[in-house]
Protein backbone atom coordinates (compact mmCIF):
# COMPACT_ATOMS: atom_id res chain seq x y z
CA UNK A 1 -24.42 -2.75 -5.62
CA UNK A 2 -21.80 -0.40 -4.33
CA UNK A 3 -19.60 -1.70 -6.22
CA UNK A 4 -21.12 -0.68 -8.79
CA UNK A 5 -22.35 2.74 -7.75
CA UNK A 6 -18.73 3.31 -7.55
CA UNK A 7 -17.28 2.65 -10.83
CA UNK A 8 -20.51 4.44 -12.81
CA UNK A 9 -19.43 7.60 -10.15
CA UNK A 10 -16.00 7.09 -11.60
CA UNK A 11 -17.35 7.15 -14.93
CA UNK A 12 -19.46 10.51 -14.86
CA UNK A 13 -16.21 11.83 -13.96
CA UNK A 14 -14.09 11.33 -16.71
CA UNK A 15 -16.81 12.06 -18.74
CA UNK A 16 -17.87 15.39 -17.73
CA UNK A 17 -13.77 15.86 -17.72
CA UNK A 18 -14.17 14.85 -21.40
CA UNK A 19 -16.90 17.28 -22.32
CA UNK A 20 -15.99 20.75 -23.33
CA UNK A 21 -19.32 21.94 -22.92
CA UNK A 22 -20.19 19.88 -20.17
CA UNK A 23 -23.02 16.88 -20.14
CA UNK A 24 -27.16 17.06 -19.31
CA UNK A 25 -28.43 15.04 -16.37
CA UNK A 26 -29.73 12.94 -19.44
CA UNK A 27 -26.78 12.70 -21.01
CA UNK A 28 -25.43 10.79 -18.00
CA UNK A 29 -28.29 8.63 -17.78
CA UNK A 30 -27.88 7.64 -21.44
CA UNK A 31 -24.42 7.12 -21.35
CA UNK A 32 -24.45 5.00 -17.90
CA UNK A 33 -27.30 2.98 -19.29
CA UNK A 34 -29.45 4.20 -15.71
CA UNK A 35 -32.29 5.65 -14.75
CA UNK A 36 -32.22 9.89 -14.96
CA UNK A 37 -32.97 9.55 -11.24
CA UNK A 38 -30.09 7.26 -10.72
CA UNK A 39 -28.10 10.08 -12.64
CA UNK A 40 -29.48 12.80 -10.22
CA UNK A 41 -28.33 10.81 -7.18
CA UNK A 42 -25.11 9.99 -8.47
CA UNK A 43 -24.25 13.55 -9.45
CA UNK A 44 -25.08 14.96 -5.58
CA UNK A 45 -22.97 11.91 -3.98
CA UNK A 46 -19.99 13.06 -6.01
CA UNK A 47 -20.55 17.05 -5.31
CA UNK A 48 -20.88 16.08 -1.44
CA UNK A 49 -17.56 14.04 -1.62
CA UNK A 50 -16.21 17.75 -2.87
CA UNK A 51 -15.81 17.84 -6.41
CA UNK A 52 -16.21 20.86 -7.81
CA UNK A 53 -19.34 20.58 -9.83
CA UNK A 54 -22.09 22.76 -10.66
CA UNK A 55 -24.96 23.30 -13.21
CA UNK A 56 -25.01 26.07 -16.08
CA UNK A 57 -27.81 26.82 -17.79
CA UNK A 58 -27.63 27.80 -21.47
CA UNK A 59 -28.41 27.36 -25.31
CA UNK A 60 -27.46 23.64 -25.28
CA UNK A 61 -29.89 23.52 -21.87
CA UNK A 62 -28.90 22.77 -18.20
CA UNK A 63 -25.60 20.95 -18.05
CA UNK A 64 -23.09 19.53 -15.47
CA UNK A 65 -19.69 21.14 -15.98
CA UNK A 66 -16.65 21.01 -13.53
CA UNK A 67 -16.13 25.34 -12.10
CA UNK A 68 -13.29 27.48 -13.82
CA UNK A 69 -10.61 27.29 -11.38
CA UNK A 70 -11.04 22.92 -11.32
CA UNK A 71 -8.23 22.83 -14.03
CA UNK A 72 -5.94 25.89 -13.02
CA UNK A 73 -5.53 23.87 -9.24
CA UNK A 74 -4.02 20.74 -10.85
CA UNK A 75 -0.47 20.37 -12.21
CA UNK A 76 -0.96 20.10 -16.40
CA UNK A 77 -1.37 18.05 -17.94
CA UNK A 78 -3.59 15.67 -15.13
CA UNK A 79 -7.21 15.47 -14.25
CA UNK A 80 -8.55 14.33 -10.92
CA UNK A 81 -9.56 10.81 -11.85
CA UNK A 82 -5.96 10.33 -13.29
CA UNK A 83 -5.00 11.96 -10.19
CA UNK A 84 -7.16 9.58 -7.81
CA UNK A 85 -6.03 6.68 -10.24
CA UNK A 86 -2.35 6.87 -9.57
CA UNK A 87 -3.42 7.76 -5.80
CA UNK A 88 -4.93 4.29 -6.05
CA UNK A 89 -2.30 2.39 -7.84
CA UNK A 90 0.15 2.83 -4.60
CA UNK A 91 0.09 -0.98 -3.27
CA UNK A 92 1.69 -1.66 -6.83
CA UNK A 93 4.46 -0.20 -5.90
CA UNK A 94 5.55 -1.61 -2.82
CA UNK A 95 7.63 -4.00 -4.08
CA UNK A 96 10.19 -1.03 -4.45
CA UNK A 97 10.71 0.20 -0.91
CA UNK A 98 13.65 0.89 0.79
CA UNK A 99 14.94 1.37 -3.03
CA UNK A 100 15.97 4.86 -4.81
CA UNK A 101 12.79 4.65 -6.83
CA UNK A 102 10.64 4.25 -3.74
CA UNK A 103 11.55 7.95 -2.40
CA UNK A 104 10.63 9.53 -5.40
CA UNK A 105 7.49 7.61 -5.85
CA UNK A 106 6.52 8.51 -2.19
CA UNK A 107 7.23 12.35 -2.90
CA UNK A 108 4.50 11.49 -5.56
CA UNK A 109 1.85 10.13 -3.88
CA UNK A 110 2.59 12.63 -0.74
CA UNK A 111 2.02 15.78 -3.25
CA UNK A 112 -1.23 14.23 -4.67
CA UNK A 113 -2.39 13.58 -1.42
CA UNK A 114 -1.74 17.39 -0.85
CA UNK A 115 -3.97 18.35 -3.77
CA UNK A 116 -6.92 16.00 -3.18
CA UNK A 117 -9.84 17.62 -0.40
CA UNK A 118 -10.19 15.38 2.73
CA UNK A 119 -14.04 15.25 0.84
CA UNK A 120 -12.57 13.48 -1.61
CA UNK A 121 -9.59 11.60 -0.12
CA UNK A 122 -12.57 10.13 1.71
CA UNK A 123 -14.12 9.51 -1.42
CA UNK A 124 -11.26 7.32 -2.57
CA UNK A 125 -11.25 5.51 0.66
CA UNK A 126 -14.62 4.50 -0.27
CA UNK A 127 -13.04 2.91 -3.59
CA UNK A 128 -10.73 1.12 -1.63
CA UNK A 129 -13.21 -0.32 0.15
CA UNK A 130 -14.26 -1.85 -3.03
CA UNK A 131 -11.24 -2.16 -4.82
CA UNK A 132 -7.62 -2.89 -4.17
CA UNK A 133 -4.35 -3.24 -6.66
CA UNK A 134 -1.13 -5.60 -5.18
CA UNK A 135 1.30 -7.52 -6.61
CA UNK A 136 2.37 -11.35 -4.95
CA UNK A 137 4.58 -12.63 -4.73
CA UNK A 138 7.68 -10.11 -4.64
CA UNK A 139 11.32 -10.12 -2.93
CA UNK A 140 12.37 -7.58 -0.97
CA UNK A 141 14.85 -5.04 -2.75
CA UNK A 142 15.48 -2.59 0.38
CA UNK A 143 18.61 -4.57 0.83
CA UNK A 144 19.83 -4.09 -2.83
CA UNK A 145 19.02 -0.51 -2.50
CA UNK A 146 22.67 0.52 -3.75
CA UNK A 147 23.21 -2.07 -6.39
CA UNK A 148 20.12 -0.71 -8.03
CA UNK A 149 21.13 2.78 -7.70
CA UNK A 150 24.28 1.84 -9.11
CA UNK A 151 23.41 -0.09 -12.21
CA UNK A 152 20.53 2.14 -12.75
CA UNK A 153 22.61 5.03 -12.85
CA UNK A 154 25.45 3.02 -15.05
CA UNK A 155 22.60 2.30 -17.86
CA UNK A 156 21.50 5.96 -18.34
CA UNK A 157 25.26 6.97 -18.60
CA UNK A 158 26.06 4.08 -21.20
CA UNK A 159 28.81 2.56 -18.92
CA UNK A 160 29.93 -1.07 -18.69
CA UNK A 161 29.84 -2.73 -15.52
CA UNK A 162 31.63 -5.31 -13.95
CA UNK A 163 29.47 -7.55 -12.01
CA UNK A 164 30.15 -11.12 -9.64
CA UNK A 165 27.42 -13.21 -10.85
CA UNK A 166 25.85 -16.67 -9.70
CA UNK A 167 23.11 -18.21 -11.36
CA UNK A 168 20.73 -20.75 -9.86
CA UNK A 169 22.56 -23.48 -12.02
CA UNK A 170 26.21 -22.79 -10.50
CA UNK A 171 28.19 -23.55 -7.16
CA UNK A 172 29.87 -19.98 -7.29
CA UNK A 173 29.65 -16.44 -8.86
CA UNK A 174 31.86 -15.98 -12.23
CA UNK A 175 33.29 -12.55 -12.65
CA UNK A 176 31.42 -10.44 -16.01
CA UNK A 177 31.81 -7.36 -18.21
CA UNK A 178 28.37 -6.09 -19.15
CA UNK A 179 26.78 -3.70 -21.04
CA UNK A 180 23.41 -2.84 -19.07
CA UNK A 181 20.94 -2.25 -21.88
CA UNK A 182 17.78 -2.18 -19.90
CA UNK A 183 16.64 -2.53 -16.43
CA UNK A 184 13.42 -4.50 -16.46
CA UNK A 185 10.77 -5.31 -13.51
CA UNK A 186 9.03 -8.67 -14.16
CA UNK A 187 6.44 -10.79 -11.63
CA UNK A 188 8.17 -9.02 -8.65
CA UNK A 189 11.86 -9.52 -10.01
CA UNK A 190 14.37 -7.14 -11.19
CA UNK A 191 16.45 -8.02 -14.15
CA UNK A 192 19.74 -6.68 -15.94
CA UNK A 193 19.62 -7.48 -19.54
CA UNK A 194 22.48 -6.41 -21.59
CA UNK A 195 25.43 -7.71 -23.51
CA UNK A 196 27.40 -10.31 -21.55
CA UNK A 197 30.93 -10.46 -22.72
CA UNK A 198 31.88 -13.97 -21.27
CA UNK A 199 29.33 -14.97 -23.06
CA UNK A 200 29.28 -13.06 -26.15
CA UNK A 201 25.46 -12.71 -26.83
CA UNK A 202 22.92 -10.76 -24.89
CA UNK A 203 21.75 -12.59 -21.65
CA UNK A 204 19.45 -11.52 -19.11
CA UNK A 205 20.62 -11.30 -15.20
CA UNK A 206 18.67 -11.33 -12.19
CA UNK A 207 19.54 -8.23 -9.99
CA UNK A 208 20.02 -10.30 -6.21
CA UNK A 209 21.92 -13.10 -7.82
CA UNK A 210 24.88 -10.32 -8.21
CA UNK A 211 27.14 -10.18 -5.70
CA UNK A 212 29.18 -7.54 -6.58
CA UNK A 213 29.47 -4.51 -8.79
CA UNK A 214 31.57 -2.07 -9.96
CA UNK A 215 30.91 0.52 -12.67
CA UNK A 216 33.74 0.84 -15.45
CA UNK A 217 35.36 3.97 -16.82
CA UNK A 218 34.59 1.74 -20.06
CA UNK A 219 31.31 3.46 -22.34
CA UNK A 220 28.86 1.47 -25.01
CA UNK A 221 26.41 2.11 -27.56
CA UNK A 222 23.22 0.21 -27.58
CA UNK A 223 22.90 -1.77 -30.84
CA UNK A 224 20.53 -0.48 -33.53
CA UNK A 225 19.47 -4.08 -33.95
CA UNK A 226 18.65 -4.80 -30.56
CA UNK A 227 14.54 -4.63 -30.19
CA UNK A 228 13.93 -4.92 -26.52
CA UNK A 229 10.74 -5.92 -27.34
CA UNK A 230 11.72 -8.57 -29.66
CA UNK A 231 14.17 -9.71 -27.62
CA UNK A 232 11.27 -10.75 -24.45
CA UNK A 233 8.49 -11.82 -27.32
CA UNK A 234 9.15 -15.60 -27.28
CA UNK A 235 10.37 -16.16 -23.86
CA UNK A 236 7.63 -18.08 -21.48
CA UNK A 237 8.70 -15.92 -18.50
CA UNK A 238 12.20 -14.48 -19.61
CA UNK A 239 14.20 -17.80 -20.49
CA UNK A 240 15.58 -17.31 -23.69
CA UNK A 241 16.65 -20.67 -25.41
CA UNK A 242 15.80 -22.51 -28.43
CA UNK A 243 12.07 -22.06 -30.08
CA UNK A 244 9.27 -24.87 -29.27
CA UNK A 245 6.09 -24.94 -30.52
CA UNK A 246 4.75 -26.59 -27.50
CA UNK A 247 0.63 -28.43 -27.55
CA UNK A 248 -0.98 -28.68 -24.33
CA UNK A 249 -4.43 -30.45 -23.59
CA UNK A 250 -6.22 -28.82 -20.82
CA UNK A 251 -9.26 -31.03 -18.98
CA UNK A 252 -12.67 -29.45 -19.32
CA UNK A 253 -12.31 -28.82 -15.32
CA UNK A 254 -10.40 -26.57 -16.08
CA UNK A 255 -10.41 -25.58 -19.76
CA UNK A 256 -12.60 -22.34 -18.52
CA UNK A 257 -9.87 -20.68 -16.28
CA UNK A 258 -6.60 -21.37 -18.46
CA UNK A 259 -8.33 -20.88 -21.58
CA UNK A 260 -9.81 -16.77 -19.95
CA UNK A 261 -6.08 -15.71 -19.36
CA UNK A 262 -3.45 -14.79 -21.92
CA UNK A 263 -0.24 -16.33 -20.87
CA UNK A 264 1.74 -15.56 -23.55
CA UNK A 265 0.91 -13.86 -26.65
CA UNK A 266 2.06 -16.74 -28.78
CA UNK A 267 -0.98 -18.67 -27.38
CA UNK A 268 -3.60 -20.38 -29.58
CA UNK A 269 -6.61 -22.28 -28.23
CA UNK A 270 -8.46 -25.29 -29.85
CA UNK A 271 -11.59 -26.76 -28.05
CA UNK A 272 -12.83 -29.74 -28.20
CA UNK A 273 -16.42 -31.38 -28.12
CA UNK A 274 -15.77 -33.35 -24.77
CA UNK A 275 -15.62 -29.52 -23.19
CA UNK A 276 -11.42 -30.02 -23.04
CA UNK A 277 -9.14 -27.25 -24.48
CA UNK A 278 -5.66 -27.63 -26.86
CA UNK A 279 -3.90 -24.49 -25.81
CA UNK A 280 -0.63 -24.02 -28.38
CA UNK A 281 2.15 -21.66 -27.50
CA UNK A 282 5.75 -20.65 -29.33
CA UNK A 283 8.21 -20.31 -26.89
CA UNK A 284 12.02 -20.18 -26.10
CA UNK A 285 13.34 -22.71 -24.34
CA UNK A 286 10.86 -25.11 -22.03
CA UNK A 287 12.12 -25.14 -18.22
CA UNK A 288 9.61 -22.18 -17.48
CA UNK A 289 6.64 -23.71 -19.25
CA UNK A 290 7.42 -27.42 -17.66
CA UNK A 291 6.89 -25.52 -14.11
CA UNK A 292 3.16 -24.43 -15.54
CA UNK A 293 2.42 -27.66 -16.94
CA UNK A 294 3.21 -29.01 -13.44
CA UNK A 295 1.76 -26.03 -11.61
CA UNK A 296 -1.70 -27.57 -13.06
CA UNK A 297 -0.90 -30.77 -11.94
CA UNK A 298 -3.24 -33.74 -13.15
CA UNK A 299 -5.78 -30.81 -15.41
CA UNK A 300 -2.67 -30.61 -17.97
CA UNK A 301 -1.41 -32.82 -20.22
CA UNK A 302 1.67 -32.32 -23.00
CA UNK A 303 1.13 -33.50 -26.15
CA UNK A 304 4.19 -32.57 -27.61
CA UNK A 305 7.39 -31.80 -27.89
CA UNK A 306 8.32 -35.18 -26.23
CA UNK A 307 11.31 -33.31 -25.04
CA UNK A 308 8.93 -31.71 -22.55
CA UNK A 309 7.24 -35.02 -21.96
CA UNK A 310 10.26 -35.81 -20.52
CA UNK A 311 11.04 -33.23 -18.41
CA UNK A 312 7.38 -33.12 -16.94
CA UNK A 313 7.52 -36.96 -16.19
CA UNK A 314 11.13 -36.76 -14.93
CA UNK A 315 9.87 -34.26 -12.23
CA UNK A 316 6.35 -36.03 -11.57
CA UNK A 317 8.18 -39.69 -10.50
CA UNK A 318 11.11 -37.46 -8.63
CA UNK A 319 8.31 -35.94 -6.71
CA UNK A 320 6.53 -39.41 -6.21
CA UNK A 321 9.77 -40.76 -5.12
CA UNK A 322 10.39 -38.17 -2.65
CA UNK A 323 6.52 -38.90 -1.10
CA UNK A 324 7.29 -42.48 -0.57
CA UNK A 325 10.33 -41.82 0.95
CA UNK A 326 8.76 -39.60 3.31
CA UNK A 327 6.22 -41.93 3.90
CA UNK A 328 8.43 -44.82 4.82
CA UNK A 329 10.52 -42.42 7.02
CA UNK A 330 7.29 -42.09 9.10
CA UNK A 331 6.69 -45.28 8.92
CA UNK A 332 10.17 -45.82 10.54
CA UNK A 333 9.12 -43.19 13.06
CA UNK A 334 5.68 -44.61 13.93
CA UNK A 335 7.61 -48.15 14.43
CA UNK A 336 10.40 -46.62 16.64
CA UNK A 337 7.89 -44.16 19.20
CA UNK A 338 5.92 -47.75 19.89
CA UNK A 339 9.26 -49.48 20.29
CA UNK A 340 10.33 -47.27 22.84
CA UNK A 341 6.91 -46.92 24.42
């Protein structure tokens, strides 16, 4: 498959990349698990896309090596395939344009372009054929291209900010001092976590819920205690509230395609004889996990806490409410059009 073909091509490259002395024809077989003609073939496709390979003949017998000058053309410390790799990882990225860290990433990809042949630009075209990278669903952050400049810039420099803030659970913004610890990109939103002093305890902001903000003359030091890493471990998504050990039965339907994924690193799977799966998780705070349980619909059951119970079956009679009512309103509609017919 060329599919396939492909990724073993991909392969023999970072291998012979690998090798200071370079690899035998048999070598590559070996190590692809293919046939040494298979290796042959492979080997010619990827010195007609215009890699600079060629054979050398010695004590250790004939081997594949990249030519002298392959190394002293790239920028240290990167190889072609990590080259082609980022070259490849561009749609992942998209979700910053129109933002300060789009420009620079562009200049990137522009000046790798500019060291890749058109032999093997078409090469990677090839790959793309094959394989493509994106990331859905994401919000546009052109328009916040200055806020994120700004608070960027005010967390490198250790500054406080002063920010108009409205979360999804309030009629209007309240006015904060905070101490921007760390900037972090999550499922296509950007988030301000730092120390909130309204609040008194580190909280975690999303970027286009600001309104306003205004960098302060005002400097902080980052805690030695705070663990950013720590600080995101028990959160579903990034809710951070009290700890649940939550127990969720999965139907066999669908016990294979939750039970492949890691959704949190808390998780812990129990199967059971009827083909059904228990999947466990540790988490903070349960509004996040509720909108999985109900993303599954009828394949996912809670078994506990009951204070999730609640919350699921609160939402799944609000939403059955809201379907009758539509349906009478047609109803209504139906009755009226023949009525006035």
């Amino acid at each position: 498959m060329r599919g396939d073909q492909l990724s073993r091509q991909w392969r023999i490259i970072r291998q012979i990349e690998a090798s200071k002395i370079g690899l035998t024809a048999t070598e590559i077989a070996d190590l692809g698990d293919v046939s040494l003609r298979t290796a042959y073939r492979d080997l010619d496709d990827l010195q007609f896309a215009g890699f600079p390979l060629y054979t050398d003949k010695g004590e250790h017998g004939q081997r594949w090596k990249f030519i002298d000058s392959y190394a002293s053309d790239l920028p240290l410390p990167f190889t072609y395939s990590e080259l082609m790799s980022l070259h490849l990882s561009r749609d992942l990225f998209k979700v910053f344009k129109g933002t300060v860290f789009s420009e620079a990433l562009e200049s990137l990809f522009d000046k790798i372009l500019a060291l890749l042949s058109p032999d093997t630009l078409a090469y990677l075209n090839k790959i793309q054929s094959v394989f493509h990278m994106g990331i859905q669903p994401y919000k546009d952050y052109a328009r916040f291209r200055e806020l994120i400049a700004q608070v960027n810039q005010a967390a490198l420099d250790q500054r406080c900010i002063e920010i108009a803030y409205q979360s999804l659970k309030e009629d209007t913004a309240t006015l904060r001092k905070v101490e921007p610890y760390k900037i972090w990109f999550y499922e296509g939103t950007i988030y301000i976590i730092g120390h909130c002093h309204l609040r008194n305890e580190i909280r975690t902001f999303v970027l286009d819920r600001v309104h306003m903000l205004n960098t302060l003359d005002e400097t902080f030091d980052i805690p030695d205690k705070f663990d950013f890493q720590k600080y995101i471990r028990h959160g579903f998504k990034v809710m951070h509230d009290e700890l649940f050990t939550v127990r969720i039965m999965i139907s066999p339907a669908w016990a294979r395609y939750v039970g492949e994924k890691i959704w949190h690193e808390s998780q812990m799977i129990q199967k059971h004889l009827d083909g059904a799966i228990e999947i466990i998780f540790r988490v903070a705070g349960l509004d996040e996990i509720k909108q999985w349980v109900l993303g599954l619909g009828p394949e996912a059951v809670v078994v506990e806490p009951e204070e999730l119970k609640v919350l699921v079956q609160a939402d799944l009679e609000r939403s059955l409410d809201q379907y009758q009512q539509g349906m009478l309103f047609e109803e209504k509609d139906i009755r009226k059009q023949v009525v006035e017919n």
